[in-house]
N, C-alpha and C. Protein backbone atom coordinates (compact mmCIF):
# COMPACT_ATOMS: atom_id res chain seq x y z
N UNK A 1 30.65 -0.56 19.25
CA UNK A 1 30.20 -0.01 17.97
C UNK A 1 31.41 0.51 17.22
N UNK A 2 31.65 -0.14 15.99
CA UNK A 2 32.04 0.36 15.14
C UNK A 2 32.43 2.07 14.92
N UNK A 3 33.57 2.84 14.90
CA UNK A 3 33.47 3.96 14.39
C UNK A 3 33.33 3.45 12.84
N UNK A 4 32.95 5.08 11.95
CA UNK A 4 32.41 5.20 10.46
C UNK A 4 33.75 5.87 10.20
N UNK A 5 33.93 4.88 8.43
CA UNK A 5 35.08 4.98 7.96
C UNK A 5 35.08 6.22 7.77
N UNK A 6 36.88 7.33 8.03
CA UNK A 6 37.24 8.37 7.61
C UNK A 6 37.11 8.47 5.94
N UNK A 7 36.31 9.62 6.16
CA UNK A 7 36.46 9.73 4.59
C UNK A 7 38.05 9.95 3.23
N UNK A 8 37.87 9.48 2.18
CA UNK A 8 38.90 9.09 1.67
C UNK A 8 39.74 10.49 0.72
N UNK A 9 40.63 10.42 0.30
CA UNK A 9 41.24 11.49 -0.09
C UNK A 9 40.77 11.77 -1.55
N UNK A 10 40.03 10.19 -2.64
CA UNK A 10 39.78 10.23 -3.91
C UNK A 10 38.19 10.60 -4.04
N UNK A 11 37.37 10.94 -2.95
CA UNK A 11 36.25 11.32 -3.01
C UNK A 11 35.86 12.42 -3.41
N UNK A 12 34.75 12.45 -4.30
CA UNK A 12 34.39 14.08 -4.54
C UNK A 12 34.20 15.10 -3.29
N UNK A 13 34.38 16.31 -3.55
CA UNK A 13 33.91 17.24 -2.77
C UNK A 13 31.98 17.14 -2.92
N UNK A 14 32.10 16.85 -4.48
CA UNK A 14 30.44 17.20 -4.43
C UNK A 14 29.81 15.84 -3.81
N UNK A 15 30.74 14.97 -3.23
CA UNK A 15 29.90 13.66 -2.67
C UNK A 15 29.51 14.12 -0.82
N UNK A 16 30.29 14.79 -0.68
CA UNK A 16 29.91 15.24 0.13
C UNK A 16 28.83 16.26 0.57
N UNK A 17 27.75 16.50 -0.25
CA UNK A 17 26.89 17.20 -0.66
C UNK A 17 26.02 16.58 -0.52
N UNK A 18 25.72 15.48 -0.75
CA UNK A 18 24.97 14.39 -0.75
C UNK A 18 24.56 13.36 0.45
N UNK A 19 23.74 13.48 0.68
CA UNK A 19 22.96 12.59 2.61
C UNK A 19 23.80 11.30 2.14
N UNK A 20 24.19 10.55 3.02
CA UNK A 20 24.68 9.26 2.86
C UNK A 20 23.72 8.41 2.77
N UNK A 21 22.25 8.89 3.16
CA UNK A 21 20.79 7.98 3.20
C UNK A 21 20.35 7.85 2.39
N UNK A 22 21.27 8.79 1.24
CA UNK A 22 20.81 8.03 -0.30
C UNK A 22 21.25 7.21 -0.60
N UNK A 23 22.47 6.55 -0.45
CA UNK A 23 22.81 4.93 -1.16
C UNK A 23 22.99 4.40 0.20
N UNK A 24 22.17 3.16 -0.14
CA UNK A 24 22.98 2.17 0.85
C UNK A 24 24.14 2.02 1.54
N UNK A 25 23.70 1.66 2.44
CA UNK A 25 25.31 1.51 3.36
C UNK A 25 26.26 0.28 2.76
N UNK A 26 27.24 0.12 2.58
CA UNK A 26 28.03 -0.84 1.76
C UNK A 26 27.74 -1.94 2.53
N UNK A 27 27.65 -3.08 1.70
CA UNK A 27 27.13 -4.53 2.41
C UNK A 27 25.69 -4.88 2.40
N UNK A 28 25.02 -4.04 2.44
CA UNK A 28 23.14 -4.04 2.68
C UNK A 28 22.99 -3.51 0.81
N UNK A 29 22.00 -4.06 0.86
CA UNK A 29 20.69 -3.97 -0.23
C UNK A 29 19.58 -3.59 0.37
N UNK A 30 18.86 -2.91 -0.45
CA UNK A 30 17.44 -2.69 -0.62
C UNK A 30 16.56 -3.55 -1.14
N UNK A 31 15.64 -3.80 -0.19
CA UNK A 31 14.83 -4.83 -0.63
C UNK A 31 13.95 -4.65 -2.08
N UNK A 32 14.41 -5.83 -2.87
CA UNK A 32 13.46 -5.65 -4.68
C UNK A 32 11.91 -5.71 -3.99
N UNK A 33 11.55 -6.32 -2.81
CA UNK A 33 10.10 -6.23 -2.63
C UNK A 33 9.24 -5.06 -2.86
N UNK A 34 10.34 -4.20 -1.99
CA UNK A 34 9.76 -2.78 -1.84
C UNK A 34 9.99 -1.84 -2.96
N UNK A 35 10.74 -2.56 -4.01
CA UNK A 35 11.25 -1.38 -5.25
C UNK A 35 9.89 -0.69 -5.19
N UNK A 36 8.75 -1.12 -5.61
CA UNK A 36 7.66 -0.42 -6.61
C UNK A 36 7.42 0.99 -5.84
N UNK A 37 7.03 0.02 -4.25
CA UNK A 37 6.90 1.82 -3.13
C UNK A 37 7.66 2.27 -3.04
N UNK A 38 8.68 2.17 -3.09
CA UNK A 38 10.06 2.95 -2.70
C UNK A 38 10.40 4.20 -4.11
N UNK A 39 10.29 3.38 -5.52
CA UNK A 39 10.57 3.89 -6.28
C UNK A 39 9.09 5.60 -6.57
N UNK A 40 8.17 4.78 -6.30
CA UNK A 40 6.68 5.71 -6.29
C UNK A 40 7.13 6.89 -5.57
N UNK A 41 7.24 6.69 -4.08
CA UNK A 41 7.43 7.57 -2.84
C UNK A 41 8.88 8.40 -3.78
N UNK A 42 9.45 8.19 -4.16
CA UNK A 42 10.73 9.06 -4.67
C UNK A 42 10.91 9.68 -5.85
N UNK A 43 9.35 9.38 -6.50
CA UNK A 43 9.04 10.05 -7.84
C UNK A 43 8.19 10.78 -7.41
N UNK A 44 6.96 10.80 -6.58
CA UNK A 44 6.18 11.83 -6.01
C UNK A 44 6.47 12.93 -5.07
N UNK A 45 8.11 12.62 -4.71
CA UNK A 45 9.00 13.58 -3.61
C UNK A 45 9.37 14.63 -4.68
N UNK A 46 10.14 13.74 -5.93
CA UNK A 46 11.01 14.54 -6.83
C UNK A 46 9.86 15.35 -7.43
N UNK A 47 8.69 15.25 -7.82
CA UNK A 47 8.01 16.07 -8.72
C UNK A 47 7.30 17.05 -7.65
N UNK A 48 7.16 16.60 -6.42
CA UNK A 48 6.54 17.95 -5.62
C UNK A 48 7.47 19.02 -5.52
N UNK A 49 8.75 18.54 -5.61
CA UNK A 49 9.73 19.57 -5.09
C UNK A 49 10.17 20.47 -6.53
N UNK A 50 9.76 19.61 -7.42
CA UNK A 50 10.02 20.37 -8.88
C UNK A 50 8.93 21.16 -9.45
N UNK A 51 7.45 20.97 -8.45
CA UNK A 51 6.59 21.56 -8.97
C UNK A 51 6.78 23.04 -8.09
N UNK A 52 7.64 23.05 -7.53
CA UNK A 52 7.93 24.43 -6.40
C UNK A 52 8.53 25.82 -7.35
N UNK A 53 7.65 26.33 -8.18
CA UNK A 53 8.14 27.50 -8.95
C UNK A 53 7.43 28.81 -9.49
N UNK A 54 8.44 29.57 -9.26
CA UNK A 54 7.18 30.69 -9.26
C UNK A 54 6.70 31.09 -10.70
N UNK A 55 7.04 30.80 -11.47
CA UNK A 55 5.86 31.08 -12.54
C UNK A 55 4.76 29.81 -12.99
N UNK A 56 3.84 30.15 -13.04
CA UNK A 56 2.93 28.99 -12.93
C UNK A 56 2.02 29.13 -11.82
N UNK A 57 2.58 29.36 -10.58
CA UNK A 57 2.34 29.16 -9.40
C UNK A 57 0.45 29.55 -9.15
N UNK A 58 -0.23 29.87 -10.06
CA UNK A 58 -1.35 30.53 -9.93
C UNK A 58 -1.99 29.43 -10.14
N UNK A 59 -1.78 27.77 -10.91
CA UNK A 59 -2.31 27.18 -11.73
C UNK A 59 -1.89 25.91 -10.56
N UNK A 60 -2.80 25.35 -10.51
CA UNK A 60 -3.02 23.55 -9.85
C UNK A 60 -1.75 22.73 -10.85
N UNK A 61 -1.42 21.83 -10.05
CA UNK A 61 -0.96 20.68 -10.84
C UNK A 61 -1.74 20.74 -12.29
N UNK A 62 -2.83 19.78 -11.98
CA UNK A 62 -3.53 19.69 -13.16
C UNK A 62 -3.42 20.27 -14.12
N UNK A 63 -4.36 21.97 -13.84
CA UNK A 63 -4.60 22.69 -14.71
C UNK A 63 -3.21 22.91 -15.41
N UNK A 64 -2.05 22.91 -14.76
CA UNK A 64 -0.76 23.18 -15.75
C UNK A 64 -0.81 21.80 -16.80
N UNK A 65 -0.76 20.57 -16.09
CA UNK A 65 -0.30 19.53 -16.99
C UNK A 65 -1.73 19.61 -18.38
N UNK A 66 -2.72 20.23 -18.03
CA UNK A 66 -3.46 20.30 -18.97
C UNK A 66 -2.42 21.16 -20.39
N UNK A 67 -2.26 22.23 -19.59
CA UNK A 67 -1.21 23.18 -20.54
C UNK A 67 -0.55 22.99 -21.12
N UNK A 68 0.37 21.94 -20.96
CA UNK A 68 1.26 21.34 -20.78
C UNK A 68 0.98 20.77 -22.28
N UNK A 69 0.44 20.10 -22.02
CA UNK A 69 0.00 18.86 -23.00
C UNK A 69 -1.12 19.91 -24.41
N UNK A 70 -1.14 20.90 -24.28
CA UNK A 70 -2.05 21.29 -25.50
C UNK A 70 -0.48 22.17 -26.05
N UNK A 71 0.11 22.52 -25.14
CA UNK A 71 1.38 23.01 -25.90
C UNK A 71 2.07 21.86 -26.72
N UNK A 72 2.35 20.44 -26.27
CA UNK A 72 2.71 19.35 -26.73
C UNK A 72 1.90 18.75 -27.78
N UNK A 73 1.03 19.01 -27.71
CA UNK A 73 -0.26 18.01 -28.82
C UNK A 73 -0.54 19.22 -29.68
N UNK A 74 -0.39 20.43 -29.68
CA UNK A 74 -1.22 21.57 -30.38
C UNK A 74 -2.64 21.20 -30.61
N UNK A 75 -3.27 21.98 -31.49
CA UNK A 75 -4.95 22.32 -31.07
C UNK A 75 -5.58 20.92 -31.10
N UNK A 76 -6.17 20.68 -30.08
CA UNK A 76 -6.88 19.26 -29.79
C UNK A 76 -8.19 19.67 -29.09
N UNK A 77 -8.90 18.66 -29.90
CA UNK A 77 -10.10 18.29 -29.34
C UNK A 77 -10.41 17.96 -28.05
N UNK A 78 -11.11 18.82 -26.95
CA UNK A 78 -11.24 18.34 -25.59
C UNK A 78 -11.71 17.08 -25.28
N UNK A 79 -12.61 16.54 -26.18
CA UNK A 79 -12.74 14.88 -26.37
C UNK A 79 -11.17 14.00 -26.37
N UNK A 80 -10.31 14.40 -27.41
CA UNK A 80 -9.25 14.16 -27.29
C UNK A 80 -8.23 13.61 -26.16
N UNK A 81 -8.33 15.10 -25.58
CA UNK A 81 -7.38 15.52 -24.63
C UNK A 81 -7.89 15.48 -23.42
N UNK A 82 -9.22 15.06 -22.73
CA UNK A 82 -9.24 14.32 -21.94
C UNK A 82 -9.01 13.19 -22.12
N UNK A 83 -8.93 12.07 -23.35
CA UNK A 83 -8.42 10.87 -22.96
C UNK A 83 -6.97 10.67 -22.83
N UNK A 84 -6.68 11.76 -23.54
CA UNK A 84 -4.67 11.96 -23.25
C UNK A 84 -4.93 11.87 -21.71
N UNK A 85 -5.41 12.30 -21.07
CA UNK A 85 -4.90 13.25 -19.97
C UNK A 85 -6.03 11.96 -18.54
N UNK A 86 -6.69 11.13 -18.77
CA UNK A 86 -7.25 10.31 -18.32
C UNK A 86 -8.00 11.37 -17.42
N UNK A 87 -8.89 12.47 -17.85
CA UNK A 87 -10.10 13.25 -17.19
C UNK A 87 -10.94 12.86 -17.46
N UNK A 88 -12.45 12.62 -16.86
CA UNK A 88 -13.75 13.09 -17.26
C UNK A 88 -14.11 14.45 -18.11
N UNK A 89 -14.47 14.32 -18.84
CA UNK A 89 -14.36 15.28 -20.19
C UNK A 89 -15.39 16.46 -19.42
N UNK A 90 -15.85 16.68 -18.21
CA UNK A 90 -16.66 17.56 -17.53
C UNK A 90 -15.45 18.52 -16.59
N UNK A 91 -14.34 17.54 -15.86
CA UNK A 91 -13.73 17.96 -15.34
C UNK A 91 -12.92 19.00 -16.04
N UNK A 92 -12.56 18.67 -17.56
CA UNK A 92 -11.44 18.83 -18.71
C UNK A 92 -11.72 20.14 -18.97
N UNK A 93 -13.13 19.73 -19.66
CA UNK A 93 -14.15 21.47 -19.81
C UNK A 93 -13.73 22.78 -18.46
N UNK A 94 -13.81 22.30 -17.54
CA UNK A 94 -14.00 23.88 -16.51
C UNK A 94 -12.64 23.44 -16.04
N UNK A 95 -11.62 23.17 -16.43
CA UNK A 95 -10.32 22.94 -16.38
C UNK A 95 -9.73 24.05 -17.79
N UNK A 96 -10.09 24.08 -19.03
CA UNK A 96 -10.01 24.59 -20.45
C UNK A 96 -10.39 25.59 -19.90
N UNK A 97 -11.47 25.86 -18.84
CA UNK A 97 -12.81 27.38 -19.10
C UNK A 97 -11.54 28.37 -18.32
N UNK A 98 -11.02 27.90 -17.20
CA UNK A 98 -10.16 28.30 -16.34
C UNK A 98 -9.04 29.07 -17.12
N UNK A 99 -8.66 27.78 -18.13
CA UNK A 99 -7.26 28.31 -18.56
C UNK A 99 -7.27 29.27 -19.77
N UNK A 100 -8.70 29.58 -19.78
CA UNK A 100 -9.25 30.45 -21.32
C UNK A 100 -9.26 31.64 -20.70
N UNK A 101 -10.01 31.64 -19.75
CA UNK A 101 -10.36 33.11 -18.96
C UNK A 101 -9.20 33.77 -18.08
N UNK A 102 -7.86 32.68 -18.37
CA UNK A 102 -6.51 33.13 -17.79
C UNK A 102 -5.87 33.50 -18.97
N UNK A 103 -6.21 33.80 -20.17
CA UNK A 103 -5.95 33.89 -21.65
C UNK A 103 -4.64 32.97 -21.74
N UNK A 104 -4.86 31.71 -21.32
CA UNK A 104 -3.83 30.80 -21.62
C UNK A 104 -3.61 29.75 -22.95
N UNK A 105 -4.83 29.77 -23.08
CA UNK A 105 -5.82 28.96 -24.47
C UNK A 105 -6.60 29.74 -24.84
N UNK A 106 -7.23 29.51 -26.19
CA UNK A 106 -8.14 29.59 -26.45
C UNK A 106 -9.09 28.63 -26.92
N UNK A 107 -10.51 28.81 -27.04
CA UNK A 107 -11.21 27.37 -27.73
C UNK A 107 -12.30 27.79 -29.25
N UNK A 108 -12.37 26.85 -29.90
CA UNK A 108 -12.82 26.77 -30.91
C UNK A 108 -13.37 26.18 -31.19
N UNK A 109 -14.68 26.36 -31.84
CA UNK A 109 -15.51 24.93 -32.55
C UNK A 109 -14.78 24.35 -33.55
N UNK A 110 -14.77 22.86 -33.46
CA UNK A 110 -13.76 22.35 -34.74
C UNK A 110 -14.74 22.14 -35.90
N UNK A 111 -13.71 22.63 -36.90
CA UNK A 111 -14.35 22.84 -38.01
C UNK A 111 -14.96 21.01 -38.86
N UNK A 112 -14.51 20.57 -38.17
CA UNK A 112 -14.89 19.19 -39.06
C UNK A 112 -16.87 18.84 -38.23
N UNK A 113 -16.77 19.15 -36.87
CA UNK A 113 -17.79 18.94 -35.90
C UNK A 113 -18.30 19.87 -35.04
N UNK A 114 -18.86 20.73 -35.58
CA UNK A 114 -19.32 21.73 -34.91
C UNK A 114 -19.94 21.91 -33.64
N UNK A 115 -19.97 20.42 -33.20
CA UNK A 115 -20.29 20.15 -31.63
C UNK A 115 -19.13 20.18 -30.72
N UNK A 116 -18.17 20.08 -31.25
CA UNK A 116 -17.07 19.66 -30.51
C UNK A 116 -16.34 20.74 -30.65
N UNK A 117 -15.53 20.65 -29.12
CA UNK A 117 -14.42 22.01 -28.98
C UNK A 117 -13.25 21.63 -29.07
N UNK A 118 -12.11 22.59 -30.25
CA UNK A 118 -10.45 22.31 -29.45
C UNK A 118 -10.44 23.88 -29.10
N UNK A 119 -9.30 23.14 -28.59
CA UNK A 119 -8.35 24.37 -27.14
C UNK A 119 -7.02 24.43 -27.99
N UNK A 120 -6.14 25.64 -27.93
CA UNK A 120 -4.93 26.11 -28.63
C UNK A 120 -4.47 26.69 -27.27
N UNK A 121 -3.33 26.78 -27.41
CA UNK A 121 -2.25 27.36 -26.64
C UNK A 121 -2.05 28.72 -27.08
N UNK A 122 -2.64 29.78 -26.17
CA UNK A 122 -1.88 31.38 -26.63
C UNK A 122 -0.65 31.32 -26.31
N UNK A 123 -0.20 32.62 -26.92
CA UNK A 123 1.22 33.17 -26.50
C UNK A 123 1.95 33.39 -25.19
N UNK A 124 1.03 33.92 -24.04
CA UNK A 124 0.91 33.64 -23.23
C UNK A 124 1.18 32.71 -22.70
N UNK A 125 0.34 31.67 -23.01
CA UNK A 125 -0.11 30.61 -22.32
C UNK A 125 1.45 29.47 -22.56
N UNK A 126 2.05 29.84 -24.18
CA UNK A 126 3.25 28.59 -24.46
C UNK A 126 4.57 29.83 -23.46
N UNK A 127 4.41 30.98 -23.44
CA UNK A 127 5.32 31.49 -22.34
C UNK A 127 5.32 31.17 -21.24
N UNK A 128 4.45 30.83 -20.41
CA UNK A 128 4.31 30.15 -19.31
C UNK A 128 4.81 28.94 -19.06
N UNK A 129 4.69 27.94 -19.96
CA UNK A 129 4.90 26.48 -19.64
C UNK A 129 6.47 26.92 -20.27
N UNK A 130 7.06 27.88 -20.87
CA UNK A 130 8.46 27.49 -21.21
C UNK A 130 8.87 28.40 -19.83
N UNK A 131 8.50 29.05 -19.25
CA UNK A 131 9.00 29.44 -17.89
C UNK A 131 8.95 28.53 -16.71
N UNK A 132 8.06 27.55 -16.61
CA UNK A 132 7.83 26.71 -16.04
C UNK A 132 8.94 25.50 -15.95
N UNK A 133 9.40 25.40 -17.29
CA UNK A 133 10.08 24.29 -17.59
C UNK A 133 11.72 24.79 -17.42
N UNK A 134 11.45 25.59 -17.59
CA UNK A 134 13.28 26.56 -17.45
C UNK A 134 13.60 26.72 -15.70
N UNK A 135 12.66 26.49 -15.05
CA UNK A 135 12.51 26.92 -13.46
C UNK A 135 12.91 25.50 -13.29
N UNK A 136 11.99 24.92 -13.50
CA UNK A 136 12.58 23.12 -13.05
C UNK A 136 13.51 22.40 -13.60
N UNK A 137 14.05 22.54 -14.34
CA UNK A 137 15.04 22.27 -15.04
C UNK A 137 16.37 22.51 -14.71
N UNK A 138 16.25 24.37 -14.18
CA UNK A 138 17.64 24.90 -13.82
C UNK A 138 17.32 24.58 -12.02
N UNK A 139 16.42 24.19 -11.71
CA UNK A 139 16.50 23.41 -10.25
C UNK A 139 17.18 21.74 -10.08
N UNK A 140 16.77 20.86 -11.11
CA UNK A 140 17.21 19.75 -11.43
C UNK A 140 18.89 19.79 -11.59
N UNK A 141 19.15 20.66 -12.66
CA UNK A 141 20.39 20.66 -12.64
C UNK A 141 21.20 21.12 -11.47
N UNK A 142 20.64 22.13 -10.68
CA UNK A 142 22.06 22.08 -9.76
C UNK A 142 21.74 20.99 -8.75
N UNK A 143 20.44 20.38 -8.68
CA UNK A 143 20.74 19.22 -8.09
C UNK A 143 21.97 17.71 -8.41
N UNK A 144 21.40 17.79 -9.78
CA UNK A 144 22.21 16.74 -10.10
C UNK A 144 23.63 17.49 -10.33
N UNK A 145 24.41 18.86 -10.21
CA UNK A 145 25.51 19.16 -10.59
C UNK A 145 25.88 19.14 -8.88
N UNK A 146 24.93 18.71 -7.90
CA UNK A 146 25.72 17.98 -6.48
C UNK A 146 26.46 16.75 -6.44
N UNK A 147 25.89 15.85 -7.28
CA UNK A 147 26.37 14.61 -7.27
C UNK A 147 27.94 14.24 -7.48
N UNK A 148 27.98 13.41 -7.37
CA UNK A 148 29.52 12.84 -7.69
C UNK A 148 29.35 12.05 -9.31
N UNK A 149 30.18 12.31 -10.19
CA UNK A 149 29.91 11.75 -11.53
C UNK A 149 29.83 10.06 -11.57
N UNK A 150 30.18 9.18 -10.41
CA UNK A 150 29.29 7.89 -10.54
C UNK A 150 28.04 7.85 -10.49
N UNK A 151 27.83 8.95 -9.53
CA UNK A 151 26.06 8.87 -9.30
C UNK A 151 25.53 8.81 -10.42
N UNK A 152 25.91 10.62 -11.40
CA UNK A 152 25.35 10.80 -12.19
C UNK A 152 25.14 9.79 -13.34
N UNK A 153 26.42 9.57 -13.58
CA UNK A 153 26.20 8.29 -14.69
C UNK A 153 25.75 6.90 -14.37
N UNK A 154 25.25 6.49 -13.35
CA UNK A 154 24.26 5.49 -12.45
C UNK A 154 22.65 6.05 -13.05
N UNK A 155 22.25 7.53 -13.11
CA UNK A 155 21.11 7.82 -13.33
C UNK A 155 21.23 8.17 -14.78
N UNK A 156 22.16 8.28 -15.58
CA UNK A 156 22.43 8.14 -16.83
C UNK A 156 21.95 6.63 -17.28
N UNK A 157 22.78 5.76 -16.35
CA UNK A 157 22.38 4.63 -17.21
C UNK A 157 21.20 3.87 -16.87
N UNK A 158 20.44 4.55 -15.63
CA UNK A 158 18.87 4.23 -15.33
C UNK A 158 17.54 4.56 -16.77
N UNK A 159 18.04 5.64 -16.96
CA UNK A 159 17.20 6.25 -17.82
C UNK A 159 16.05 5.50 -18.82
N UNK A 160 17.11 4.51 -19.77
CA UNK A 160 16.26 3.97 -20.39
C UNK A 160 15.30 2.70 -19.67
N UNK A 161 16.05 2.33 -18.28
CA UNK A 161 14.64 1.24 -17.74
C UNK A 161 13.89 2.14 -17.07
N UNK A 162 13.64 3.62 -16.90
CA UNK A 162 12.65 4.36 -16.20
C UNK A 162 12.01 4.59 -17.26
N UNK A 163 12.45 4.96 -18.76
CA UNK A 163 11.24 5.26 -19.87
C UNK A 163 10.65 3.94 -20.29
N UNK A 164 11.00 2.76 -19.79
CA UNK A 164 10.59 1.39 -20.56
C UNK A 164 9.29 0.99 -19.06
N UNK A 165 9.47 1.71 -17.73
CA UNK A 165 8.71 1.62 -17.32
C UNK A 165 7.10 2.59 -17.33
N UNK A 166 7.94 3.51 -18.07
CA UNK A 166 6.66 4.54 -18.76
C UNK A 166 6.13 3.97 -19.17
N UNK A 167 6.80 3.49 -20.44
CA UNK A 167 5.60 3.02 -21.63
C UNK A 167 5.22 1.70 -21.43
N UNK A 168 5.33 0.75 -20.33
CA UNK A 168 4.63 0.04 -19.90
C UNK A 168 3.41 0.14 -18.73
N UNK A 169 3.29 1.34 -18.50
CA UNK A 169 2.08 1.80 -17.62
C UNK A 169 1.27 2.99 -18.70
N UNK A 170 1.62 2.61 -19.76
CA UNK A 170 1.11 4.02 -20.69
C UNK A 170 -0.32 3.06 -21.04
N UNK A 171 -1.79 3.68 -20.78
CA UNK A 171 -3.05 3.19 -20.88
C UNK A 171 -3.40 2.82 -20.33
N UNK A 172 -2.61 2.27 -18.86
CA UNK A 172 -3.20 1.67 -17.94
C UNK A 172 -4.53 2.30 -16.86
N UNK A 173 -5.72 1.80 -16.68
CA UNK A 173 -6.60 2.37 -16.01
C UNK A 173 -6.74 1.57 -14.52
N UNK A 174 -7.14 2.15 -13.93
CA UNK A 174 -7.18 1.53 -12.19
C UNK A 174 -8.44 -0.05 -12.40
């Protein structure tokens, strides 16, 4: 067996920070078969570990990304914003009731349809998701301020085929 090459004198310190089980071993590829699982399994790793923060922490996945998204859309129709959000508009409701009685939203009959409810974002409630987002964010970064600047600019120049794979799964239903 082979000894493993001594490491080199032009290498980052911050590469050394980094599992070697993240890139391939030189010579081998990763199989394109497996991109789709591979890529899934490493987007559902990265967002569990980013959902790890203490403000928020009272609120489900969900119920935040509900938040989330009425801070982003402002006052919307729960008809609406369950189809943003691909809910059953029953689930959406005692999802809203939750985040009302956490004075995170509030709701309103809309004035055009008096049957129908929107939800607003309190003060509160847009303090939260900007605490939320400042927690994961300043976690992201010192992750990526481990890397070695090829990496980084490797996931620099990923970027736009990861948003072109967004918006090609954007509407998609099972």
């Amino acid at each position: 067996m082979a000894d493993a090459p001594a490491a080199t004198a032009t290498q980052s310190p911050a590469a050394e920070t980094v599992p070697a089980a993240s890139r391939p071993a030189p010579g081998t590829e990763r199989d394109p078969a497996e991109l789709p699982a591979t890529l899934r399994t490493i987007i559902a790793r990265l967002g569990r570990h980013l959902r790890q923060t203490r403000a928020g922490a009272d609120l489900s996945p969900t119920q935040y990304q509900v938040l989330a998204s009425i801070v982003r859309l402002g006052p919307v129709r729960l008809s609406d914003l369950a189809a943003e959000e691909g809910l059953n508009p029953t689930m959406l409701s005692r999802i809203a009731g939750k985040l009302e009685a956490a004075g995170l939203v509030t709701r309103t009959a809309d004035a055009a349809d008096g049957r129908a409810a929107k939800v607003s974002v309190s003060r509160d409630g847009r303090r939260l998701v900007e605490r939320v987002r400042g927690e994961r964010t300043d976690a992201l970064s010192r992750a990526l301020d481990q890397l070695d600047p090829v990496d980084r600019q490797l996931l620099v120049e990923a970027l736009p085929v990861l948003e072109s794979v967004v918006e090609s799964l954007k509407g998609r239903r099972p």
